[in-house]
N, C-alpha and C. Protein backbone atom coordinates (compact mmCIF):
# COMPACT_ATOMS: atom_id res chain seq x y z
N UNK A 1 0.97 66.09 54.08
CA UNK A 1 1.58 65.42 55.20
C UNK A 1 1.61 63.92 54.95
N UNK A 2 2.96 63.28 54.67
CA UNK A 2 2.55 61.90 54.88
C UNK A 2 2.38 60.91 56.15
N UNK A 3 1.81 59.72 55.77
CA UNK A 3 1.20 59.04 56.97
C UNK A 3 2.53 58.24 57.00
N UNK A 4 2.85 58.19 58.76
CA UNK A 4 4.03 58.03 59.57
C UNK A 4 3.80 56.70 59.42
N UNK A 5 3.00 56.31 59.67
CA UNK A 5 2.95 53.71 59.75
C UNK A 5 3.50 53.98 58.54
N UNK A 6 2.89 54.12 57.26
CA UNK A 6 3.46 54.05 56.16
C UNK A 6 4.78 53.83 55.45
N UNK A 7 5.19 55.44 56.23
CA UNK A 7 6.79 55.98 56.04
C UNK A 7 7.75 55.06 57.21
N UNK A 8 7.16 54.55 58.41
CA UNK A 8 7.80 53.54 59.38
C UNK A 8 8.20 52.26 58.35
N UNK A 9 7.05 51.92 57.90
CA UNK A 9 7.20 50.48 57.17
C UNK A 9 8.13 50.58 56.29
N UNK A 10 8.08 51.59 55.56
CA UNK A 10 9.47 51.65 54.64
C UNK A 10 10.55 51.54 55.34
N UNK A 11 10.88 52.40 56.00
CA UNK A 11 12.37 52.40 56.59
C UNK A 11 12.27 51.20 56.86
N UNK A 12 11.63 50.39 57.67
CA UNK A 12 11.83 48.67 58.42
C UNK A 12 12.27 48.37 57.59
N UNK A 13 11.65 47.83 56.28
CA UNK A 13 11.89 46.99 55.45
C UNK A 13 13.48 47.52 54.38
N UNK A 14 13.74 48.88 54.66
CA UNK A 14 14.67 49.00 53.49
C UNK A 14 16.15 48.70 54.66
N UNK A 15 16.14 48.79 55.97
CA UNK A 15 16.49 48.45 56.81
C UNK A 15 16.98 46.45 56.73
N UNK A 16 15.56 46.30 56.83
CA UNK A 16 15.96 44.52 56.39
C UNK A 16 16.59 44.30 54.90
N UNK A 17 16.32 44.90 54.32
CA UNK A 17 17.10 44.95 52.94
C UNK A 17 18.99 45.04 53.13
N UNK A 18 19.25 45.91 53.65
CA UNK A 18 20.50 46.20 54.37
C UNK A 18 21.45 45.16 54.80
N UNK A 19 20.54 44.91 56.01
CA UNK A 19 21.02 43.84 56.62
C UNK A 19 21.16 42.22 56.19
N UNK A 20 20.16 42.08 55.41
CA UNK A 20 20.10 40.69 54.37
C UNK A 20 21.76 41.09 53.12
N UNK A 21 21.37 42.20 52.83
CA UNK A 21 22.99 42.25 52.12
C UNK A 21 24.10 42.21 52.28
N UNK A 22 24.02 42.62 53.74
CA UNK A 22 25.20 43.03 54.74
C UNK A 22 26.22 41.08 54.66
N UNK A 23 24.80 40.73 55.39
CA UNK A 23 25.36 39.02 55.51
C UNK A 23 25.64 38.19 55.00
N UNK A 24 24.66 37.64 53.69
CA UNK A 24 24.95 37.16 52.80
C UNK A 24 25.33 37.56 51.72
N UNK A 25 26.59 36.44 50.69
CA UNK A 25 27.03 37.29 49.45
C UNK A 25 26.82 36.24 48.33
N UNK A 26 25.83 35.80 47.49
CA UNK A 26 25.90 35.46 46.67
C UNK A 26 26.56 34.99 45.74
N UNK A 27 26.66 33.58 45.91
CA UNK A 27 27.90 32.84 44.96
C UNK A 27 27.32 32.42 43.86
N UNK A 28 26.10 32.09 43.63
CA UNK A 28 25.83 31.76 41.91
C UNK A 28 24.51 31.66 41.69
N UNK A 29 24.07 32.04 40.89
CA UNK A 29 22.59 31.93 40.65
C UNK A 29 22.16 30.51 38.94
N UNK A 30 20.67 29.95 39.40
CA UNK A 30 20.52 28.89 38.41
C UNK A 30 19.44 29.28 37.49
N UNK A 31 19.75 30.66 36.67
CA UNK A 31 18.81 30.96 36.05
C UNK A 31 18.15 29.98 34.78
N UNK A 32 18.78 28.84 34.84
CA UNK A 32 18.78 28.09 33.89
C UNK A 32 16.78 27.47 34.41
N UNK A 33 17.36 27.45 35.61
CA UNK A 33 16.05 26.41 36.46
C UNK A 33 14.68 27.97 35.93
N UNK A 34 15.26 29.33 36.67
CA UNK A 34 13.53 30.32 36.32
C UNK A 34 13.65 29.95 35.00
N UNK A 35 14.38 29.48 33.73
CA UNK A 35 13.97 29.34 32.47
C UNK A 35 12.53 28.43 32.19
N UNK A 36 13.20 27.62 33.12
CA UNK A 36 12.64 26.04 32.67
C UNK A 36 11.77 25.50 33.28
N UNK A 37 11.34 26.32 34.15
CA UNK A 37 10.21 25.81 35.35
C UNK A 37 9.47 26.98 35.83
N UNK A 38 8.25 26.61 36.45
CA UNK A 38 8.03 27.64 37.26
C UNK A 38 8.22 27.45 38.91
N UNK A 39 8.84 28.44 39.64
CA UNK A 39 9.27 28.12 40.88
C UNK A 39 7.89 28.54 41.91
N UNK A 40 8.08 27.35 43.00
CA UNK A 40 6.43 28.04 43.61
C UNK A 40 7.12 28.25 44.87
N UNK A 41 7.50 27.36 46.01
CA UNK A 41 7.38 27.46 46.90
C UNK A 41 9.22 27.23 47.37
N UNK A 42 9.60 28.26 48.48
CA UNK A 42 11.25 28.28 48.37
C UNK A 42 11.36 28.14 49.88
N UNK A 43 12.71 27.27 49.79
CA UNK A 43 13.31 26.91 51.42
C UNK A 43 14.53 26.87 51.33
N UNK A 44 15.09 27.25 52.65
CA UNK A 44 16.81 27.77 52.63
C UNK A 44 17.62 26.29 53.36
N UNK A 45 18.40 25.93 52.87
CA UNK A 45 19.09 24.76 53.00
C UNK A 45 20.55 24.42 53.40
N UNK A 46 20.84 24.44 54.39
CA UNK A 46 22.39 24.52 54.84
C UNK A 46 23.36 23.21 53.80
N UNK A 47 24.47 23.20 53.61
CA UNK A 47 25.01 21.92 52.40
C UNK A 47 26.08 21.77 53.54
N UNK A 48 26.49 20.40 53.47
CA UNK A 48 27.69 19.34 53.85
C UNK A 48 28.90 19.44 53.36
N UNK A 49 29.60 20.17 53.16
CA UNK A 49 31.50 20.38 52.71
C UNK A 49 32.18 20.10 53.48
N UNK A 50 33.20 19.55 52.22
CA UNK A 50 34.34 19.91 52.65
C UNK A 50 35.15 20.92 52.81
N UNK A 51 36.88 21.01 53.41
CA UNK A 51 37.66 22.81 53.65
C UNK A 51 37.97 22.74 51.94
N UNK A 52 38.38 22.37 50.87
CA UNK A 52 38.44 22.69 50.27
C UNK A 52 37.44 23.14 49.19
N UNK A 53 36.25 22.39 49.22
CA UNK A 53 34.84 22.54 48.72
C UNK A 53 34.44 24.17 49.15
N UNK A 54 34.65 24.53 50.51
CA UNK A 54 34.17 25.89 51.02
C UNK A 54 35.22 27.00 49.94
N UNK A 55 36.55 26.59 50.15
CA UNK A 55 37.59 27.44 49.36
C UNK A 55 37.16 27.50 48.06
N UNK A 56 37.05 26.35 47.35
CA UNK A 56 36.81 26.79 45.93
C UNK A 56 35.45 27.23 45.96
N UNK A 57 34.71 27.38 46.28
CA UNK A 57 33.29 28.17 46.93
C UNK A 57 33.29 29.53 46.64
N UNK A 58 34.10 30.28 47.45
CA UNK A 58 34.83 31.39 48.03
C UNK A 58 35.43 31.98 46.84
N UNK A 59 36.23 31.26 46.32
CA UNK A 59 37.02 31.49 44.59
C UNK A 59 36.04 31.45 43.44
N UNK A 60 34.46 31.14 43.49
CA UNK A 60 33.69 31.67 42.29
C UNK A 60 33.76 30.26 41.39
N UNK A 61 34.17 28.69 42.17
CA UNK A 61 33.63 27.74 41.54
C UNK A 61 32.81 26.64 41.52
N UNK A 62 31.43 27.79 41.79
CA UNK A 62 30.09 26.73 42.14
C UNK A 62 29.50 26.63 41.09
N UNK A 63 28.59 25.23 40.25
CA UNK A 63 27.90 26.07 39.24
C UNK A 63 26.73 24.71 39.91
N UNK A 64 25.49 25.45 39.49
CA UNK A 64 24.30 25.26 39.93
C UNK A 64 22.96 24.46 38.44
N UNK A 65 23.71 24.30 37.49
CA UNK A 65 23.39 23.88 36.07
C UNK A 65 23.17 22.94 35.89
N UNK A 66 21.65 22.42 36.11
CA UNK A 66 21.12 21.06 35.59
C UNK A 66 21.80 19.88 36.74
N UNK A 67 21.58 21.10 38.02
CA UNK A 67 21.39 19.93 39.27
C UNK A 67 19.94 20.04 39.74
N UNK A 68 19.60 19.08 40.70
CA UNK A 68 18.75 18.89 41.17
C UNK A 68 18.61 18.33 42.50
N UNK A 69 17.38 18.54 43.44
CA UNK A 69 17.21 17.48 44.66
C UNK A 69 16.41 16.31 44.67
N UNK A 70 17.56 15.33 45.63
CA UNK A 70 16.26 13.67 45.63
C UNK A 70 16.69 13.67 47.02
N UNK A 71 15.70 13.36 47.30
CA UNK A 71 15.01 12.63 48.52
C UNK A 71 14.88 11.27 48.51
N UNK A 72 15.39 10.77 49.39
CA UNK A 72 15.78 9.38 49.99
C UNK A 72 15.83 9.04 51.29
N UNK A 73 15.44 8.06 51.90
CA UNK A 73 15.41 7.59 53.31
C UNK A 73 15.48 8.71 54.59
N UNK A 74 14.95 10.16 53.75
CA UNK A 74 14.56 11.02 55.04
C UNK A 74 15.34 12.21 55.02
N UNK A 75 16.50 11.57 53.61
CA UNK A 75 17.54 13.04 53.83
C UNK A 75 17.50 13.36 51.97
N UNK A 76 17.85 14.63 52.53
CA UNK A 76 17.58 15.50 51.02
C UNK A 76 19.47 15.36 50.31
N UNK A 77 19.19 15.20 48.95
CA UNK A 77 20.74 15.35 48.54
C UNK A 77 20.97 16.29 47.22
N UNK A 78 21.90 17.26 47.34
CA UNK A 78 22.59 17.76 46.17
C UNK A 78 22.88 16.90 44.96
N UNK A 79 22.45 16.66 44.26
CA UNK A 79 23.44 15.89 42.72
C UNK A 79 23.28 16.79 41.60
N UNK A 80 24.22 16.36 41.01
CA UNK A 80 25.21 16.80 39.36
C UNK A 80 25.13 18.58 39.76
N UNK A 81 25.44 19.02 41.05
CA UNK A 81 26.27 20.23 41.20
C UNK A 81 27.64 20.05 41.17
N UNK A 82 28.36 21.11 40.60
CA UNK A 82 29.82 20.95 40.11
C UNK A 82 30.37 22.13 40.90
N UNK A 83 31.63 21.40 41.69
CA UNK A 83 32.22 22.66 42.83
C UNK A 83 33.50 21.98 42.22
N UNK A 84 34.19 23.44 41.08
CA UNK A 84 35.76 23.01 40.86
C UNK A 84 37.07 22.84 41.75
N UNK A 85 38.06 22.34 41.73
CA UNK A 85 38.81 21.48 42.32
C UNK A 85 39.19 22.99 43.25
N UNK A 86 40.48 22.76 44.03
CA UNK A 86 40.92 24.02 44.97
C UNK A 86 42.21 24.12 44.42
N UNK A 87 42.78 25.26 43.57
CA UNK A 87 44.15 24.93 42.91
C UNK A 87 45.05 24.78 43.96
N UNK A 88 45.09 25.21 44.95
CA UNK A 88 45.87 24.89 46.22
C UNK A 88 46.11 23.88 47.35
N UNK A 89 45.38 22.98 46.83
CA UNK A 89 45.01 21.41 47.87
C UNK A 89 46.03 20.76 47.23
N UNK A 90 46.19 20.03 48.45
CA UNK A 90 46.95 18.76 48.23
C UNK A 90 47.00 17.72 47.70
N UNK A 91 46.61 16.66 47.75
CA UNK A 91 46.48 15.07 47.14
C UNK A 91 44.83 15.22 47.67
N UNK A 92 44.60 15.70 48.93
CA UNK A 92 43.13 15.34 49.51
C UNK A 92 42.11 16.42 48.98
N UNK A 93 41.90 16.77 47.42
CA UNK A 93 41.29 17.33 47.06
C UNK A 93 39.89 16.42 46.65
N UNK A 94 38.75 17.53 46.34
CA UNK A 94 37.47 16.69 46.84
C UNK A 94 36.92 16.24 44.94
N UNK A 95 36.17 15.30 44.95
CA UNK A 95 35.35 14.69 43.46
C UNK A 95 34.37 16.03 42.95
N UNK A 96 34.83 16.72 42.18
CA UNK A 96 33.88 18.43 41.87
C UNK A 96 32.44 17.89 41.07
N UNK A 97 31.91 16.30 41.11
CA UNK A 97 30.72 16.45 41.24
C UNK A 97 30.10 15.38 41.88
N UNK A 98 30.36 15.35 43.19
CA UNK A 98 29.53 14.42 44.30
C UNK A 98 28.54 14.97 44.53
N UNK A 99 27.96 13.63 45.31
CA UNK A 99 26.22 14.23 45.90
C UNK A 99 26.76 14.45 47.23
N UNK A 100 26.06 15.73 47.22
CA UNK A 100 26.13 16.24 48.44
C UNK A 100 24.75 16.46 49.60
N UNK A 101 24.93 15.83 50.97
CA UNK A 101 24.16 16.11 51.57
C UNK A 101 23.42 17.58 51.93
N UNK A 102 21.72 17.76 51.87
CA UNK A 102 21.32 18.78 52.46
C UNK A 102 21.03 18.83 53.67
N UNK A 103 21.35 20.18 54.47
CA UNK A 103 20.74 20.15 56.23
C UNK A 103 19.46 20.33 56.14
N UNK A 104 18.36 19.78 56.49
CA UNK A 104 17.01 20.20 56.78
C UNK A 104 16.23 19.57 57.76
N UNK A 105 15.45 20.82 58.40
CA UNK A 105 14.70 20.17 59.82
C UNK A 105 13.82 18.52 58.91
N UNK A 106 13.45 17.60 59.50
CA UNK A 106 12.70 16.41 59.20
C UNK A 106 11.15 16.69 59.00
N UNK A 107 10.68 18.07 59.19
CA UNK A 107 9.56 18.03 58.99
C UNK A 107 9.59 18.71 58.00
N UNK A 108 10.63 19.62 57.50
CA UNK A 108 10.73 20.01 56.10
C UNK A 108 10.21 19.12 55.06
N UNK A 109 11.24 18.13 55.30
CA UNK A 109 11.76 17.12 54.13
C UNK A 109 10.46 16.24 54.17
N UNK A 110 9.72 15.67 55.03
CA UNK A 110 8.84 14.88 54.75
C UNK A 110 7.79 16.09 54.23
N UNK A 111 7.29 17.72 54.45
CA UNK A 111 6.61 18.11 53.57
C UNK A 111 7.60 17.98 52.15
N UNK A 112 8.46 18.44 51.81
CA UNK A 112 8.75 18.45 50.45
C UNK A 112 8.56 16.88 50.03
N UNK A 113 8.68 15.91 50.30
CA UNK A 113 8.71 14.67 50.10
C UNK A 113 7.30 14.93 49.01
N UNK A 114 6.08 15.18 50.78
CA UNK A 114 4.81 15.20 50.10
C UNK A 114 4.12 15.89 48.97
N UNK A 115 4.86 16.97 49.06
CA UNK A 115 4.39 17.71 47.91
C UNK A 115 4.82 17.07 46.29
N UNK A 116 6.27 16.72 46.07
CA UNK A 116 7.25 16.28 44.95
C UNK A 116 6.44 14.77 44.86
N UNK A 117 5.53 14.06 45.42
CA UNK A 117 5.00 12.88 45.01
C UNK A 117 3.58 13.45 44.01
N UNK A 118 3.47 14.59 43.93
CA UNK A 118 2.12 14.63 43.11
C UNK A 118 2.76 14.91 41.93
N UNK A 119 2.29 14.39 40.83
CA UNK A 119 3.51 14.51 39.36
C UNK A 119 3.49 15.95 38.96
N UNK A 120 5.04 15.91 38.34
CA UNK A 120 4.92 16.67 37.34
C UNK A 120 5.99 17.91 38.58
N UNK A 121 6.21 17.55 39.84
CA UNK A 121 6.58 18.50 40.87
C UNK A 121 8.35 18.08 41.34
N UNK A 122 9.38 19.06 41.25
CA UNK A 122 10.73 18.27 41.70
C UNK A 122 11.22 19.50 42.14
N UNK A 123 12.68 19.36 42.59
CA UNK A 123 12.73 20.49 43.71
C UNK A 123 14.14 20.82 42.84
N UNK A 124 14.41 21.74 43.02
CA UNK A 124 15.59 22.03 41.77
C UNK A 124 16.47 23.35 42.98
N UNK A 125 17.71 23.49 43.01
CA UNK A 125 18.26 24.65 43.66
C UNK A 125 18.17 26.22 42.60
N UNK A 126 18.07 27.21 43.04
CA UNK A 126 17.78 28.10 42.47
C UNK A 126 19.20 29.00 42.76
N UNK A 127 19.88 29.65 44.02
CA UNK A 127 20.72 29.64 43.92
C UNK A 127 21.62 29.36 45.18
N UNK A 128 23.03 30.08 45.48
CA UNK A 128 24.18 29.31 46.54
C UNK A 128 24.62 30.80 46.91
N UNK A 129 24.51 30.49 48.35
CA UNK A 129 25.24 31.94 48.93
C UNK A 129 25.70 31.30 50.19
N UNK A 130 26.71 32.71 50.77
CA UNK A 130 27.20 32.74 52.21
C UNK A 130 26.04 33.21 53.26
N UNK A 131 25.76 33.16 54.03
CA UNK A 131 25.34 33.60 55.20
C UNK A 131 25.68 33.65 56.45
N UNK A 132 26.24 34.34 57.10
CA UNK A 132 27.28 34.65 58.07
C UNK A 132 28.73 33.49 58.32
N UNK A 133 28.94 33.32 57.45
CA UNK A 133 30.42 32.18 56.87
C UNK A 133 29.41 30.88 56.49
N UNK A 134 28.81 30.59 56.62
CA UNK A 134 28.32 29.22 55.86
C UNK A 134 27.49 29.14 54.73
N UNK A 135 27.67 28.12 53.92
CA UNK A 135 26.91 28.54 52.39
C UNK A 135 25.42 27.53 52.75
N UNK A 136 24.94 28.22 51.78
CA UNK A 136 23.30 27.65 52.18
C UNK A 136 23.07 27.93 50.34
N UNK A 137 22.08 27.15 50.22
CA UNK A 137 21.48 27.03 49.23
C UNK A 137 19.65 27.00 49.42
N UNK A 138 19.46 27.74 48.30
CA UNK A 138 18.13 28.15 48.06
C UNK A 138 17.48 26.96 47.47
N UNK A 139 16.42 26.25 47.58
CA UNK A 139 16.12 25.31 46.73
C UNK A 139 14.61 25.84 46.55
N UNK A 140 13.71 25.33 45.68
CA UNK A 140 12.71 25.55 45.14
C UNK A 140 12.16 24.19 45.04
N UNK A 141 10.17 24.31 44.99
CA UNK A 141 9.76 23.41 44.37
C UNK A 141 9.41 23.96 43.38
N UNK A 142 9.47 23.04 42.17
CA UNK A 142 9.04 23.59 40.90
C UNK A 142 8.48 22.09 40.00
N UNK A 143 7.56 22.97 38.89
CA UNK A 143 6.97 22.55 37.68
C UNK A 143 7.33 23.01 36.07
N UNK A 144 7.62 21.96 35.35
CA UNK A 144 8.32 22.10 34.09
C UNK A 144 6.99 22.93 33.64
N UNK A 145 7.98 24.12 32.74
CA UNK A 145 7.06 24.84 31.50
C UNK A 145 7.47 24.24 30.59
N UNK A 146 5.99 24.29 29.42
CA UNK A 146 6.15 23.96 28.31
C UNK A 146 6.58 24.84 27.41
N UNK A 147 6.94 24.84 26.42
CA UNK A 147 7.72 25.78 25.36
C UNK A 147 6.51 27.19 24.99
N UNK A 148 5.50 26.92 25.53
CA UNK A 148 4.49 28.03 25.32
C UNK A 148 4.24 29.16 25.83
N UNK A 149 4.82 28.39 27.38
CA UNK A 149 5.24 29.14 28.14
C UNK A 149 6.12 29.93 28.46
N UNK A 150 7.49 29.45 27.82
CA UNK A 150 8.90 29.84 27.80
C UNK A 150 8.39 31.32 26.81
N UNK A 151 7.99 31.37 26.05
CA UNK A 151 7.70 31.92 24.79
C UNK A 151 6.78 33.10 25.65
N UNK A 152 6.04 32.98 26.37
CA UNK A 152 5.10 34.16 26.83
C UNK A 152 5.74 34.84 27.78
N UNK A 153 6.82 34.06 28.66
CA UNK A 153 8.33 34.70 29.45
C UNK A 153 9.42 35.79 28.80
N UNK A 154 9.33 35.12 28.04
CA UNK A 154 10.20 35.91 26.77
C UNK A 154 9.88 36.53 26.51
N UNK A 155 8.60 36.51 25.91
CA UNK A 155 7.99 38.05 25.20
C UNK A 155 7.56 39.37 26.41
N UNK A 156 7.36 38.60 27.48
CA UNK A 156 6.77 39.87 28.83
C UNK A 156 8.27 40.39 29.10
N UNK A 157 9.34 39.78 29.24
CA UNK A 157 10.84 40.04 29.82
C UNK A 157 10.99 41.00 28.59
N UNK A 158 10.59 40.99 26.88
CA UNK A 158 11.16 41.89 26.31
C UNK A 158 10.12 43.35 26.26
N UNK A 159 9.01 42.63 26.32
CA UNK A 159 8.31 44.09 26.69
C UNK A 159 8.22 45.03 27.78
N UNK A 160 9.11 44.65 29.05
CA UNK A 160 9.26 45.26 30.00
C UNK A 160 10.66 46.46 29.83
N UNK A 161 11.49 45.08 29.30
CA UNK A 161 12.69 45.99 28.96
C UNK A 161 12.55 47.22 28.10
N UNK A 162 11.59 47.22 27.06
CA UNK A 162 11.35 47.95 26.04
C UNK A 162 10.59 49.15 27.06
N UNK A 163 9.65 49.10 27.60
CA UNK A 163 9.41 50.21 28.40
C UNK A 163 9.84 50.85 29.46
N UNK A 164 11.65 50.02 30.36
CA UNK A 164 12.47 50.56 30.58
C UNK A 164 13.37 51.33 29.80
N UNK A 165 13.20 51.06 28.89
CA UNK A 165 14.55 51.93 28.08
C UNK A 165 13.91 53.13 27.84
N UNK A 166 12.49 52.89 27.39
CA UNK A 166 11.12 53.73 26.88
C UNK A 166 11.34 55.15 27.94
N UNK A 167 11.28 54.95 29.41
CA UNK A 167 11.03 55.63 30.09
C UNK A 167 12.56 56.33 30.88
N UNK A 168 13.50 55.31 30.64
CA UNK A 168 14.81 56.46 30.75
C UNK A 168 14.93 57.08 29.96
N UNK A 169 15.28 57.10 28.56
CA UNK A 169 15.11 57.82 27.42
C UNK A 169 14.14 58.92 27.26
């Protein structure tokens, strides 16, 4: 007989699974950043666009590659993210790599402030999605790995795979 809390909790959660998919759709991921860092602590971030910025959005031209967040006078900002032009705009098409403002409550930003002042700590976006029509971005705080590390990533990512294949086979 299995135990019912148990079998409840599943359904909840495969339930919230559902519904998290249902809403948001994933526009790009910065696997470049899980390479290169380790990610600790994650917060969801509404971004500042423009109508054509959202369109080429929508069309699959966000890329998330060796941007980063700074903090300044209280507000958080997007830089060297690249959102390609909208082939369909007019003359008032937008600069595809401005800094772009982040939305965040003020008590966010002064914790991330505090945390990103102890060295060695910077906040990097991880990735860019929709959530019920508006794009939000994932940002992370993170810490650079050293190449020793990269190397012990690598080798666990291939020994996992190896005992996936291991066990379909």
């Amino acid at each position: 007989m299995r135990d019912l809390s148990a079998y409840a909790i599943i359904q909840v959660i495969m339930k919230w699974n559902k519904v998290e998919s249902a809403n948001s759709k994933v526009v790009t991921v910065n696997r470049k950043a899980r390479h290169d860092y380790h990610l600790m602590e994650r917060h969801e971030a509404g971004i500042s666009l423009t109508g054509t910025e959202v369109k080429s959005i929508r069309n699959g031209g966000f890329t998330l590659t060796d941007s980063y967040i700074r903090l300044e006078g209280g507000e958080a900002f997007l830089v060297d993210a690249h959102i390609g032009l909208y082939n369909h705009s007019t003359v008032e098409n937008h600069a595809p790599k401005r800094v772009r403002k982040l939305l965040l409550h003020r008590k966010e930003i002064r914790k991330l402030d505090g945390k990103t002042r102890t060295s060695g700590i910077t906040i990097v976006p991880t990735k860019a999605y929709f959530d019920k029509g508006k794009v939000k971005v994932e940002i992370a705080l993170a810490r650079g790995k050293r190449d020793y590390d990269k190397r012990q990533d690598l080798k666990k990512q291939t020994d996992q795979r190896m005992i996936r294949d291991y066990i379909k086979n």
